[in-house]
N, C-alpha and C. Protein backbone atom coordinates (compact mmCIF):
# COMPACT_ATOMS: atom_id res chain seq x y z
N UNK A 1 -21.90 -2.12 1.62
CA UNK A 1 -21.61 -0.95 2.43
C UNK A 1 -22.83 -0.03 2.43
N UNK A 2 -22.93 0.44 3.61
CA UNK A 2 -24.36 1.28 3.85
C UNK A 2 -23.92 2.47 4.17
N UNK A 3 -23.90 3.21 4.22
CA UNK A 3 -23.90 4.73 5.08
C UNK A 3 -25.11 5.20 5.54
N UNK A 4 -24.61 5.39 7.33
CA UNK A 4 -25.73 5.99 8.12
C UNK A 4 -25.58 6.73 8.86
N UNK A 5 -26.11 7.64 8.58
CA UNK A 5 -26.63 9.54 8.95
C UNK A 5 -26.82 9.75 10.48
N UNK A 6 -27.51 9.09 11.25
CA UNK A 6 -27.60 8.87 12.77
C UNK A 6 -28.20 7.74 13.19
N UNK A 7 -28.28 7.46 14.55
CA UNK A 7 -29.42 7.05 15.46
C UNK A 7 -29.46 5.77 14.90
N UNK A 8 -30.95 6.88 14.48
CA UNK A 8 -32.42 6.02 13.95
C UNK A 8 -32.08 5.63 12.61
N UNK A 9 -31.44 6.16 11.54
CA UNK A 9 -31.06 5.16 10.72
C UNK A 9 -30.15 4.11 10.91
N UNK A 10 -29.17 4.19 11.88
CA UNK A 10 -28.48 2.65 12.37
C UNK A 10 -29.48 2.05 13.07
N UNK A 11 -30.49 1.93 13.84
CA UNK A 11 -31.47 0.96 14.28
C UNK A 11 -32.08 0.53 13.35
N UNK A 12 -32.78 1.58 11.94
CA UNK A 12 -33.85 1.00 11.18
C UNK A 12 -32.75 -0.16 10.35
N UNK A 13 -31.25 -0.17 9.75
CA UNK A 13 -30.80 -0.77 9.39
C UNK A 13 -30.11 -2.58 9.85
N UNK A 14 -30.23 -2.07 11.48
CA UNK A 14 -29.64 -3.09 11.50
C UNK A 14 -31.15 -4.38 11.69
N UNK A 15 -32.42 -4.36 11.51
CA UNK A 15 -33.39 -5.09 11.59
C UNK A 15 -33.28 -5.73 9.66
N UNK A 16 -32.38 -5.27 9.23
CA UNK A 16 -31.96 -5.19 7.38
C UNK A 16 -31.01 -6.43 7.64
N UNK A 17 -30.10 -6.14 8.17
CA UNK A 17 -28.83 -6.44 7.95
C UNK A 17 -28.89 -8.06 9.20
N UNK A 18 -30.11 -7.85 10.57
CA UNK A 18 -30.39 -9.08 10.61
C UNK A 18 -30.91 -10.13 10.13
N UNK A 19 -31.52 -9.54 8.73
CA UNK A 19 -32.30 -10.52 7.83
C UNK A 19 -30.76 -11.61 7.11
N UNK A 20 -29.75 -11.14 6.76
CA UNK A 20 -28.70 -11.56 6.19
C UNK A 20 -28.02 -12.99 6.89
N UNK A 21 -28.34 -13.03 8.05
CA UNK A 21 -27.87 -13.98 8.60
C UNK A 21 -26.49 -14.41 9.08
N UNK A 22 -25.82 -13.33 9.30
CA UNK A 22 -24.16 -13.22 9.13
C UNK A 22 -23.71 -12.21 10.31
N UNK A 23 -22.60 -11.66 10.22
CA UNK A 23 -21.94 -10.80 10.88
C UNK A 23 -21.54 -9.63 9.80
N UNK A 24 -21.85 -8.14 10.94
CA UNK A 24 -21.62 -6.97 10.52
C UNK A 24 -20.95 -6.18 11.10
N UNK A 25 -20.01 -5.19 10.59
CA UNK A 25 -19.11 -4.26 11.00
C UNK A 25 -19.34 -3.01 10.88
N UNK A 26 -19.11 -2.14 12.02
CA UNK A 26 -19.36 -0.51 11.68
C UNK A 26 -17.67 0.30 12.14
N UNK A 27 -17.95 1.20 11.61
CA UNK A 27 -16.83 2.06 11.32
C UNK A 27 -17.30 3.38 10.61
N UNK A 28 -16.39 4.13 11.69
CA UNK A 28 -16.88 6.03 11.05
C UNK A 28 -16.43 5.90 10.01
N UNK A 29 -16.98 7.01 9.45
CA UNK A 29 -17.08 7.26 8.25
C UNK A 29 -16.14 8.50 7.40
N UNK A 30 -15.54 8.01 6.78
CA UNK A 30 -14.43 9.07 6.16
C UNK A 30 -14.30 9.89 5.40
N UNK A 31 -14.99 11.31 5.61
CA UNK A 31 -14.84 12.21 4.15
C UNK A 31 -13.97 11.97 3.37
N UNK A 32 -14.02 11.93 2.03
CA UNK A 32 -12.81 11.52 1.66
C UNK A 32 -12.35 12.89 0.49
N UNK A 33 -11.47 13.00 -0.09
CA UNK A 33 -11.48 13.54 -1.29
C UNK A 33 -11.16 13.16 -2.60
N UNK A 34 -10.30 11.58 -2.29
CA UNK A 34 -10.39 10.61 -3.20
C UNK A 34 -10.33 9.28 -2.58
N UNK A 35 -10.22 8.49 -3.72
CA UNK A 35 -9.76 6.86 -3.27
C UNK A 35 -8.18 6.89 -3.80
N UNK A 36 -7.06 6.25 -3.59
CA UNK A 36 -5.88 5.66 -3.76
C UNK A 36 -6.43 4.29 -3.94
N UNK A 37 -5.17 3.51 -5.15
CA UNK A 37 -4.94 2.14 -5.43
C UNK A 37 -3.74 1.87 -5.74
N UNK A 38 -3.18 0.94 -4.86
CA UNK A 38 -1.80 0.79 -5.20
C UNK A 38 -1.85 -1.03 -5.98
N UNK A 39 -1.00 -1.02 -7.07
CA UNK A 39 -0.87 -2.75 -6.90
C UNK A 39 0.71 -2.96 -7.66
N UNK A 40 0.43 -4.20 -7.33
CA UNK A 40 1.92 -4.64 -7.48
C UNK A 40 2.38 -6.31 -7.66
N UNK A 41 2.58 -6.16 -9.20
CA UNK A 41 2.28 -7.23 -10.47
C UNK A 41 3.91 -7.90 -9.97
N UNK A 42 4.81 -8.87 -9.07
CA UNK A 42 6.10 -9.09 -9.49
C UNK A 42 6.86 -7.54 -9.19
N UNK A 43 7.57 -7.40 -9.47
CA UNK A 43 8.51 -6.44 -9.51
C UNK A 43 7.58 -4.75 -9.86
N UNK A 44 6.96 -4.59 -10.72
CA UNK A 44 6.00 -3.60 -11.48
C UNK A 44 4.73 -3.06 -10.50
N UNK A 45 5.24 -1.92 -9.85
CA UNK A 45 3.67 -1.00 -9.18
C UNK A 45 3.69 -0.46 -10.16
N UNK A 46 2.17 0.02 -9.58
CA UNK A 46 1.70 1.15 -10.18
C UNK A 46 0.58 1.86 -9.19
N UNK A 47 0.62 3.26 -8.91
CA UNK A 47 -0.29 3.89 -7.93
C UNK A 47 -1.44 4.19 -8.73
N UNK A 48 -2.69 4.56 -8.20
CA UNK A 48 -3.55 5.37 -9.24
C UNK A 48 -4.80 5.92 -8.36
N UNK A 49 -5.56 7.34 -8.78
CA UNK A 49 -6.55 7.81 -7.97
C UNK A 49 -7.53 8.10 -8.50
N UNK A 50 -8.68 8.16 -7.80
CA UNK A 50 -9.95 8.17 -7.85
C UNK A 50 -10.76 8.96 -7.65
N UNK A 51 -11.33 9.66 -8.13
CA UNK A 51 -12.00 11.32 -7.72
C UNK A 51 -13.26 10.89 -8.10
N UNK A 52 -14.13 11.29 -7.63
CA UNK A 52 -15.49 11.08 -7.63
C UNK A 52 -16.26 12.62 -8.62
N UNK A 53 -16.60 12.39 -9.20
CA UNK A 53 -17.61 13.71 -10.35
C UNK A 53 -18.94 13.86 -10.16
N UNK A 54 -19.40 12.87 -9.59
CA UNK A 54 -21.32 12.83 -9.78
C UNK A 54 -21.42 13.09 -8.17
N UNK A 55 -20.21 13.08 -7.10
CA UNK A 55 -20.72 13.48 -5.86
C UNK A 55 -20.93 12.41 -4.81
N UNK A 56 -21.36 11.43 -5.31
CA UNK A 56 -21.33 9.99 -4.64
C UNK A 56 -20.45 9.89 -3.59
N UNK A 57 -21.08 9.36 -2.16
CA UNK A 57 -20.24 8.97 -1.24
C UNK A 57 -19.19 8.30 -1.54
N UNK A 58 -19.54 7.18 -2.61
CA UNK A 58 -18.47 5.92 -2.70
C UNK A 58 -18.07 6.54 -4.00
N UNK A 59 -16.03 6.68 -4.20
CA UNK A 59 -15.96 7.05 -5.12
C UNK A 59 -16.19 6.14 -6.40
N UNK A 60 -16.04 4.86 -6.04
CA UNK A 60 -16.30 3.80 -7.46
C UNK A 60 -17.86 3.83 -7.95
N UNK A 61 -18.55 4.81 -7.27
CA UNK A 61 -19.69 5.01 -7.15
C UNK A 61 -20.26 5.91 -8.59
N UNK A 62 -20.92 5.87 -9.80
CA UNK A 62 -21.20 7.09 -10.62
C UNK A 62 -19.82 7.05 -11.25
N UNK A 63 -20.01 8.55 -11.56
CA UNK A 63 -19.33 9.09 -12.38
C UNK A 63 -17.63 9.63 -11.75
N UNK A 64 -16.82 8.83 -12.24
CA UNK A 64 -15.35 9.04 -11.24
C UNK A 64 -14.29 9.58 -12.58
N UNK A 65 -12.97 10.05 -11.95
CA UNK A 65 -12.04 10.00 -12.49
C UNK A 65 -10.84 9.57 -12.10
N UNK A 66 -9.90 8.60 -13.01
CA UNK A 66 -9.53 7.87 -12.81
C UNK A 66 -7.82 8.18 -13.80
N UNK A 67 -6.97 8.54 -12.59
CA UNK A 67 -5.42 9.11 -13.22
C UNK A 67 -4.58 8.16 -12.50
N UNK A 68 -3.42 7.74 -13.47
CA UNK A 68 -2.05 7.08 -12.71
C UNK A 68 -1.47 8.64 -11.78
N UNK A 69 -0.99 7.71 -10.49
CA UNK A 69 0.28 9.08 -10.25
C UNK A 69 1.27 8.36 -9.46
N UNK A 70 2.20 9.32 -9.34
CA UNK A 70 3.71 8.77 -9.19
C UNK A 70 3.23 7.59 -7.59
N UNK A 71 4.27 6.56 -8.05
CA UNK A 71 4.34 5.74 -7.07
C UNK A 71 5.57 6.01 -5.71
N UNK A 72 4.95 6.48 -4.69
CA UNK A 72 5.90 6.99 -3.81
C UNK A 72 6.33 5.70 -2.71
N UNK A 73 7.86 5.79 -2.49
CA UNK A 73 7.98 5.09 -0.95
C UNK A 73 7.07 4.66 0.08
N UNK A 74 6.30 5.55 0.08
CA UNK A 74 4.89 4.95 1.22
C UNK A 74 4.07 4.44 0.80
N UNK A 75 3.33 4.54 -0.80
CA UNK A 75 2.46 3.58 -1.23
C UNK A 75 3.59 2.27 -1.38
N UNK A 76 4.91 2.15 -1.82
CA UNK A 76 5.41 0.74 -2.02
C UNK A 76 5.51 -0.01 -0.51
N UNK A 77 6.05 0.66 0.37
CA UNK A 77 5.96 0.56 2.07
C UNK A 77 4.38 -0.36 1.96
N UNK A 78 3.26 0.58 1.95
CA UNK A 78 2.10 -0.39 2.13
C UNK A 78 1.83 -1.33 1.61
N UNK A 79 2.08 -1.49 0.50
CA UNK A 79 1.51 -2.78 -1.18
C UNK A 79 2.56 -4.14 -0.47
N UNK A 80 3.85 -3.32 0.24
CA UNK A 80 5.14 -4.69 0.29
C UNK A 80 4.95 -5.56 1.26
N UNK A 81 3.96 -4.25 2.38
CA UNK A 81 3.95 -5.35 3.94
C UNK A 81 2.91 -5.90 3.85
N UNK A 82 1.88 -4.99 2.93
CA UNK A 82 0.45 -6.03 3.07
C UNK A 82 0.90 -7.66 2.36
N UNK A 83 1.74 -7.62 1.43
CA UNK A 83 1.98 -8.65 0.57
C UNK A 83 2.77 -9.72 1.35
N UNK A 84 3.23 -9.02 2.24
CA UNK A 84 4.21 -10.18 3.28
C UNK A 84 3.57 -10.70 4.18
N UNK A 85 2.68 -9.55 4.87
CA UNK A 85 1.97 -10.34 6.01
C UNK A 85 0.52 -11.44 5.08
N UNK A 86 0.58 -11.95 4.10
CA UNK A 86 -0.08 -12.38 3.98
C UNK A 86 0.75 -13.46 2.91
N UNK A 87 1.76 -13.65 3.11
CA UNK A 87 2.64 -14.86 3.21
C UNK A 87 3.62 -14.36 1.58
N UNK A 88 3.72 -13.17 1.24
CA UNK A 88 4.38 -12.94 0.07
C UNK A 88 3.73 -13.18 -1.33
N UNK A 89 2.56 -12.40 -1.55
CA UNK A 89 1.92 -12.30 -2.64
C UNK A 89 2.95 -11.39 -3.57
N UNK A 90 2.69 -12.00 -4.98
CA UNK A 90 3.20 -11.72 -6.22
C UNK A 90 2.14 -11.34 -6.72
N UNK A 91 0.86 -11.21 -6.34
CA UNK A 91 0.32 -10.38 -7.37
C UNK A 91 -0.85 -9.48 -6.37
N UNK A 92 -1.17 -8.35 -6.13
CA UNK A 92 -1.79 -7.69 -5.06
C UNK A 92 -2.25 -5.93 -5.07
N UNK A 93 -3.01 -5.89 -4.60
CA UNK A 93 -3.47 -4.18 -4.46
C UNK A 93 -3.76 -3.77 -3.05
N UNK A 94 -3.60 -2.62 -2.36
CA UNK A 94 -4.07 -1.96 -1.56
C UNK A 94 -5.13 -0.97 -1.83
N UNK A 95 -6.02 -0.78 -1.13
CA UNK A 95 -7.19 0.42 -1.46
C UNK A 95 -7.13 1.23 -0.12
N UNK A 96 -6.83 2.59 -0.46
CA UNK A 96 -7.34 3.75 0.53
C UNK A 96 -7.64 4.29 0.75
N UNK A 97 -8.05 5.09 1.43
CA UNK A 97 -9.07 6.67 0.75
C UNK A 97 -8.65 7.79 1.82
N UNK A 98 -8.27 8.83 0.98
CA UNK A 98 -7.18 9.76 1.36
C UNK A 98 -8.75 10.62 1.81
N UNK A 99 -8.60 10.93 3.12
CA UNK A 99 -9.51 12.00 3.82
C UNK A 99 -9.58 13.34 3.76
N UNK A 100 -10.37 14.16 3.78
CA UNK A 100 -10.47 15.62 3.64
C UNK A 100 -9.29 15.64 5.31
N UNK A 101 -9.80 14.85 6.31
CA UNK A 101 -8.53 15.62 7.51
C UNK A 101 -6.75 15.16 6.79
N UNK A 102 -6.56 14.79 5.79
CA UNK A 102 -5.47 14.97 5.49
C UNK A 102 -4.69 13.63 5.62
N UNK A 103 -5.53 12.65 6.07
CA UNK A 103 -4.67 11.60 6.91
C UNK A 103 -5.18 10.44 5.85
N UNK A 104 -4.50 9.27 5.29
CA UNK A 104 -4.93 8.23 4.72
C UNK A 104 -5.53 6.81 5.01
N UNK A 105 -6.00 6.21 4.80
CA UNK A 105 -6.96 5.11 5.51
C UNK A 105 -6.91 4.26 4.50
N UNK A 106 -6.37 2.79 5.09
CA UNK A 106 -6.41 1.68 3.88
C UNK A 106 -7.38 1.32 4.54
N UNK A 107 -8.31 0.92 3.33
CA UNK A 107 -9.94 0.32 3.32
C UNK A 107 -10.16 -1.46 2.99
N UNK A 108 -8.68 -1.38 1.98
CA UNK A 108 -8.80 -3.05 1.53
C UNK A 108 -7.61 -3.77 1.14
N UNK A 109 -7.48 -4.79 1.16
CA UNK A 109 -6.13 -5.34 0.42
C UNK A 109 -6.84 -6.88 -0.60
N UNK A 110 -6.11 -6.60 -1.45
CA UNK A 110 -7.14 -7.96 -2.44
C UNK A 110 -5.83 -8.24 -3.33
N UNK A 111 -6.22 -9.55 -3.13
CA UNK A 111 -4.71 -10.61 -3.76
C UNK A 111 -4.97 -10.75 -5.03
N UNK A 112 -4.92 -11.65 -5.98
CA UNK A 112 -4.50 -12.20 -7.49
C UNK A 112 -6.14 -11.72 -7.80
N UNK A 113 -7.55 -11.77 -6.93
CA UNK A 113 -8.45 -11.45 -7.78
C UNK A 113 -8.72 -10.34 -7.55
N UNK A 114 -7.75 -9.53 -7.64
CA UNK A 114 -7.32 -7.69 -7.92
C UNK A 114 -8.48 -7.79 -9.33
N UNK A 115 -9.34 -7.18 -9.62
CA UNK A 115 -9.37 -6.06 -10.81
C UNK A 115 -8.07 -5.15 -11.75
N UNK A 116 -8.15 -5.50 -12.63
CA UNK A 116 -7.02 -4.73 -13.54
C UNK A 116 -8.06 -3.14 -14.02
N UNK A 117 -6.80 -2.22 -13.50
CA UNK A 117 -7.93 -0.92 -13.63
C UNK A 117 -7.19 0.12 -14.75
N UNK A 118 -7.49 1.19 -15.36
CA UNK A 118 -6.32 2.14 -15.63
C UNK A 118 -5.82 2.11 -17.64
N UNK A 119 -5.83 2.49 -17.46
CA UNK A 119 -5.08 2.46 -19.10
C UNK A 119 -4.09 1.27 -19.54
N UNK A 120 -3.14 1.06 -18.59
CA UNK A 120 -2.48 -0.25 -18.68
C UNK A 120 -2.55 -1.35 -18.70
N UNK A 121 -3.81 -1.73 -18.41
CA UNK A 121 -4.67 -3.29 -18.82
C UNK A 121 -3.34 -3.94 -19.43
N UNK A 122 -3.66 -3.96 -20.66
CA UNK A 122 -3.07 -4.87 -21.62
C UNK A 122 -1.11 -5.09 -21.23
N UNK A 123 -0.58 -3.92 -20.72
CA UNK A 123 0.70 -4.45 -19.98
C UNK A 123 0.64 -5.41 -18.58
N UNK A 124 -0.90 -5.25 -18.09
CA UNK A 124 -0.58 -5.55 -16.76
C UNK A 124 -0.84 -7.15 -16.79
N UNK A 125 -1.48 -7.49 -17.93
CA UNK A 125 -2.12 -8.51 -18.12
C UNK A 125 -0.91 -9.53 -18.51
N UNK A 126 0.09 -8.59 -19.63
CA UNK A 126 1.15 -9.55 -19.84
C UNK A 126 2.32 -9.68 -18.90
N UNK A 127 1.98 -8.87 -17.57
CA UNK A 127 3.30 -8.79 -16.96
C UNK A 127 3.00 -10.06 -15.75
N UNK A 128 1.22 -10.39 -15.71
CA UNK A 128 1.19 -11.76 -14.80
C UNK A 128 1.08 -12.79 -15.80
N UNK A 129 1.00 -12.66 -16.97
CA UNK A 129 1.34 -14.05 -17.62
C UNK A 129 2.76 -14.30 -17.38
N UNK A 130 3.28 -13.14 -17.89
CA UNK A 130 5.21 -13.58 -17.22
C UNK A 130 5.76 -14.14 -16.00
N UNK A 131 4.78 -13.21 -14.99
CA UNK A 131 5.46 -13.80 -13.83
C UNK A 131 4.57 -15.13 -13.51
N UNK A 132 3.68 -15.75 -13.80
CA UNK A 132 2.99 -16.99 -13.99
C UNK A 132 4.01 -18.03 -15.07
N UNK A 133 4.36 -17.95 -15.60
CA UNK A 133 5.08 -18.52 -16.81
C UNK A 133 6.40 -18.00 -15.87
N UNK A 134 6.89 -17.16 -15.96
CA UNK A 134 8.25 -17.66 -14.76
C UNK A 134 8.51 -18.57 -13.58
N UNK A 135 7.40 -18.60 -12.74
CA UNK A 135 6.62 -19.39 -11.51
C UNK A 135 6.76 -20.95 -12.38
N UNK A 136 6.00 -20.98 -13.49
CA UNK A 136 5.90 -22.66 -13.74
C UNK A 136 7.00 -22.79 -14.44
N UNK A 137 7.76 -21.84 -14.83
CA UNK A 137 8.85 -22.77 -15.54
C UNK A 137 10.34 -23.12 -14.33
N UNK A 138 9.96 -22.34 -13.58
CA UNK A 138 11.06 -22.24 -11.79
C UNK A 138 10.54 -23.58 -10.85
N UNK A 139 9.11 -23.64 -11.06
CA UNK A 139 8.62 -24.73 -10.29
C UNK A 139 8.95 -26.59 -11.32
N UNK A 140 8.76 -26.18 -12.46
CA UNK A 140 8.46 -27.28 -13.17
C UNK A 140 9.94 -27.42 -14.03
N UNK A 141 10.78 -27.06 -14.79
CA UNK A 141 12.15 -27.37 -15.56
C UNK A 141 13.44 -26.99 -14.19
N UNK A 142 13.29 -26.02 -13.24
CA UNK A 142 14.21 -25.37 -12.92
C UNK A 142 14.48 -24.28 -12.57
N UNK A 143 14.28 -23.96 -13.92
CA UNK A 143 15.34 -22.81 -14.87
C UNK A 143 14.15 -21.41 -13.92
N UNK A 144 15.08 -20.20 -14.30
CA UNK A 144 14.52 -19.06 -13.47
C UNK A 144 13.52 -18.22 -15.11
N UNK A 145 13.83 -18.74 -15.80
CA UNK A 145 13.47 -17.82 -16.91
C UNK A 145 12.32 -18.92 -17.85
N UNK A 146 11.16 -18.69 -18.38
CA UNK A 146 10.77 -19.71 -19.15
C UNK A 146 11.50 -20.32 -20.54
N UNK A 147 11.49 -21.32 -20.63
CA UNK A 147 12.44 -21.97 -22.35
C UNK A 147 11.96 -21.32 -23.49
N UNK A 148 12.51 -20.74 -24.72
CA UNK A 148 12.26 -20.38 -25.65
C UNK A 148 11.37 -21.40 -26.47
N UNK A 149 10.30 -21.55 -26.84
CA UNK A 149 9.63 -22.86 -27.68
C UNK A 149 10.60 -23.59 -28.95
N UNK A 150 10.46 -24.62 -29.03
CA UNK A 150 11.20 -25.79 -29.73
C UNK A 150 10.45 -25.29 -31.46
N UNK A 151 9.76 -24.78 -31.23
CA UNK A 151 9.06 -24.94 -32.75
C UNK A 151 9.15 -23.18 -33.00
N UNK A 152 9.69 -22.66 -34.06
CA UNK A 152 9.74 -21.41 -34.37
C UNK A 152 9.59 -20.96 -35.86
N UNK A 153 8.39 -19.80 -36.02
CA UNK A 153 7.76 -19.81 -36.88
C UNK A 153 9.27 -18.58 -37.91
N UNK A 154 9.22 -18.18 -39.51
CA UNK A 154 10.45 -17.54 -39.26
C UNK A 154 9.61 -16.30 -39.92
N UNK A 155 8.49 -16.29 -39.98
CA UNK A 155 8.18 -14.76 -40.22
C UNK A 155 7.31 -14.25 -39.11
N UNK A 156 6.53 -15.67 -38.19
CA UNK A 156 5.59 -15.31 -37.97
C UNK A 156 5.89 -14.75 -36.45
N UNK A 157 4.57 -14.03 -36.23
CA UNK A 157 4.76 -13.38 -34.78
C UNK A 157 5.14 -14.32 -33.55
N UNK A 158 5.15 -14.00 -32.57
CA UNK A 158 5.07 -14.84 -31.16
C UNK A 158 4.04 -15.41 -31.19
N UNK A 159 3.05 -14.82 -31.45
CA UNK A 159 1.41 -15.29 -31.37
C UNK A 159 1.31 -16.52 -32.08
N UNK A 160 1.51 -16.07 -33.40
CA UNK A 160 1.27 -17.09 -34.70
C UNK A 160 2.21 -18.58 -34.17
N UNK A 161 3.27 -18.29 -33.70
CA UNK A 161 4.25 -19.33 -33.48
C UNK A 161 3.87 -20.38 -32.49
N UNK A 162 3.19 -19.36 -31.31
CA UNK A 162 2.40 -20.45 -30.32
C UNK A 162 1.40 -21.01 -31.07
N UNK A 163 0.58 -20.77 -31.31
CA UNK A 163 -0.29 -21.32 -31.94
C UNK A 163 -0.16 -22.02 -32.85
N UNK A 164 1.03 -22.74 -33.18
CA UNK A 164 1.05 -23.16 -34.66
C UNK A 164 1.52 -24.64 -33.92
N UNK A 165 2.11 -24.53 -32.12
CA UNK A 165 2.64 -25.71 -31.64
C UNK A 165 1.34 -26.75 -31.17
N UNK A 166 0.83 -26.67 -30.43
CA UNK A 166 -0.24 -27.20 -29.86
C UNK A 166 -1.33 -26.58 -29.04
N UNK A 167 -2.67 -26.84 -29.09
CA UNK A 167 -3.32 -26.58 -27.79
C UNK A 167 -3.44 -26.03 -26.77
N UNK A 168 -3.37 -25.48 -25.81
CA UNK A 168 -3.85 -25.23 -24.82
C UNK A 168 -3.75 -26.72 -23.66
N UNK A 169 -4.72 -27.38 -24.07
CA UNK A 169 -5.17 -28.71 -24.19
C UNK A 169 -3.78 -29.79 -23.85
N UNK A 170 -3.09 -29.25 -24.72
CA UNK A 170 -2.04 -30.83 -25.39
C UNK A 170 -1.46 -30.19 -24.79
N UNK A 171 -0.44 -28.68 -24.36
CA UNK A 171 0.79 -28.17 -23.90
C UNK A 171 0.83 -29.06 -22.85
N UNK A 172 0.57 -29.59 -21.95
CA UNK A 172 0.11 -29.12 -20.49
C UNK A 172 -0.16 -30.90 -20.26
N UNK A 173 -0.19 -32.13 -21.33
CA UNK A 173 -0.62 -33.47 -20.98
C UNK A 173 0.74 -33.98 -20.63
N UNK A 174 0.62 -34.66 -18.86
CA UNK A 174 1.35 -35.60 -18.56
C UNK A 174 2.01 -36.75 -19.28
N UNK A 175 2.96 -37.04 -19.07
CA UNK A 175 3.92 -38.03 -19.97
C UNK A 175 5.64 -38.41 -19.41
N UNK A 176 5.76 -39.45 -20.28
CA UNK A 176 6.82 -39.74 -20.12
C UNK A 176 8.21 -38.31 -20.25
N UNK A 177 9.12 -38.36 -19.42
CA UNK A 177 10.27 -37.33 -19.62
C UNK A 177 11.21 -37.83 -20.56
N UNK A 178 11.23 -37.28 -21.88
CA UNK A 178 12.57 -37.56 -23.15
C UNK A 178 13.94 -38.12 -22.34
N UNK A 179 14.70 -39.05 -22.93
CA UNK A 179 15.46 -39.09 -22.53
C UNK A 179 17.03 -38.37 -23.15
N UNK A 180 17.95 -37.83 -22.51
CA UNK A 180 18.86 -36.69 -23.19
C UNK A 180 19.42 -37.60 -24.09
N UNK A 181 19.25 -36.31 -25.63
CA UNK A 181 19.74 -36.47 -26.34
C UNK A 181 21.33 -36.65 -26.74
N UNK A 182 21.66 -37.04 -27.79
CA UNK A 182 22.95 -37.07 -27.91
C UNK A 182 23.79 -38.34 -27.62
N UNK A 183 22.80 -39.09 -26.50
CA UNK A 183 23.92 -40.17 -25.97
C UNK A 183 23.84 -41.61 -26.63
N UNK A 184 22.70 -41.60 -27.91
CA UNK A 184 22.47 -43.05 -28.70
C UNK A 184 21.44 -43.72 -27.48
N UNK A 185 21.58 -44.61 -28.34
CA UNK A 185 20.18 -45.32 -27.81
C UNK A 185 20.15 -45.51 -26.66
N UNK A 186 19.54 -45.76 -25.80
CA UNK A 186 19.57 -46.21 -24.37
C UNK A 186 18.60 -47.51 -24.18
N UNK A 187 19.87 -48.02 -23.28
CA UNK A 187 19.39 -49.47 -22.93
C UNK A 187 18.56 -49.57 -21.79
N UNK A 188 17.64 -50.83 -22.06
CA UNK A 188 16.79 -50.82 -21.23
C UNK A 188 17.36 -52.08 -19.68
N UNK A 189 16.96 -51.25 -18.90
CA UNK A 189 17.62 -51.70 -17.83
C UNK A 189 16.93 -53.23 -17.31
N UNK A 190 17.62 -53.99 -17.11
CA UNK A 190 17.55 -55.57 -16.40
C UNK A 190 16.16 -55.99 -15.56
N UNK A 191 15.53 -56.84 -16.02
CA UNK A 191 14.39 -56.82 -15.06
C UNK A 191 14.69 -57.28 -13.52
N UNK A 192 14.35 -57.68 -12.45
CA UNK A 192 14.62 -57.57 -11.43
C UNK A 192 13.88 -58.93 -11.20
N UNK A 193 14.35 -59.63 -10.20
CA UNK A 193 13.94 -61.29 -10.39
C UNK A 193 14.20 -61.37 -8.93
């Protein structure tokens, strides 16, 4: 993104921007007084804004500040349709930038390779392992909820307990499906002649 002042700086730029070899877009330019970010993890928004401190056109620009605030009807309105018209994303952000004329302007929409921003990192992080681990256990056993693990440690944490089953590596290797328990041995079926 460039910002240009008049004219002659959009001519001297675009002899720049023909070096690139691509296609370019212009669009006025929006005083802003902050940026807005909406995203929305599964079920879980969260809004948050962006104030600029060092003065910078771009607020991600320098020196910013960076507060949660309440998530209203119209930021969920935007985060829900952008997420639909783009076939029902589960994991997603909107970016906007709220103008000195008062009026708001979405600038971006970015799917699963959202940036995690904000103080909440570490919830937001476990709330797409969940809904990832809900996804494969809905796609792959069935079930709407993931299975409790077969192997359980009795002091140790969640952590310790995974880790104590297998790999990374090994969870995850193709194989034969057990056959249900309970019913004794099972016979092997007739060869075919």
């Amino acid at each position: 993104q460039i910002k240009v002042e008049n004219q002659q700086d959009f001519q001297d730029i675009t002899s720049v921007v023909a070096l690139a070899g691509t296609y370019a877009t212009t669009e006025p330019y929006v005083q802003s007084k902050y940026d807005i970010r909406i995203q929305k993890i599964g079920n879980n928004y969260k809004a948050y804004m962006r104030t600029s401190i060092s003065g910078n056109w771009k607020a991600n620009t320098g020196s910013a500040m960076l507060e949660q605030i309440a998530m209203t009807d119209r930021y969920r309105l935007w985060v829900d349709s952008c997420a639909e018209m783009f076939g029902g994303l589960d994991v997603c952000a909107v970016k906007a930038v709220h103008g000195k004329d008062g009026n708001d302007y979405i600038i971006e929409v970015m799917d699963s390779s959202m940036p995690l921003i904000g103080e909440h990192v570490e919830e937001d992080k476990q709330l797409i392992t969940e809904l990832v681990m809900n996804k494969m256990a809905l796609a792959l056993l069935g079930v709407s909820t993931p299975q409790p693990s077969s192997v359980k440690s009795a002091q140790g944490s969640p952590q310790r307990a995974r880790s104590a089953t297998t790999s990374p590596s090994q969870a995850f290797q193709p194989g034969p499906i057990p056959a249900p328990s309970g019913h004794g041995p099972q016979k092997q079926s007739p060869q075919l002649k």
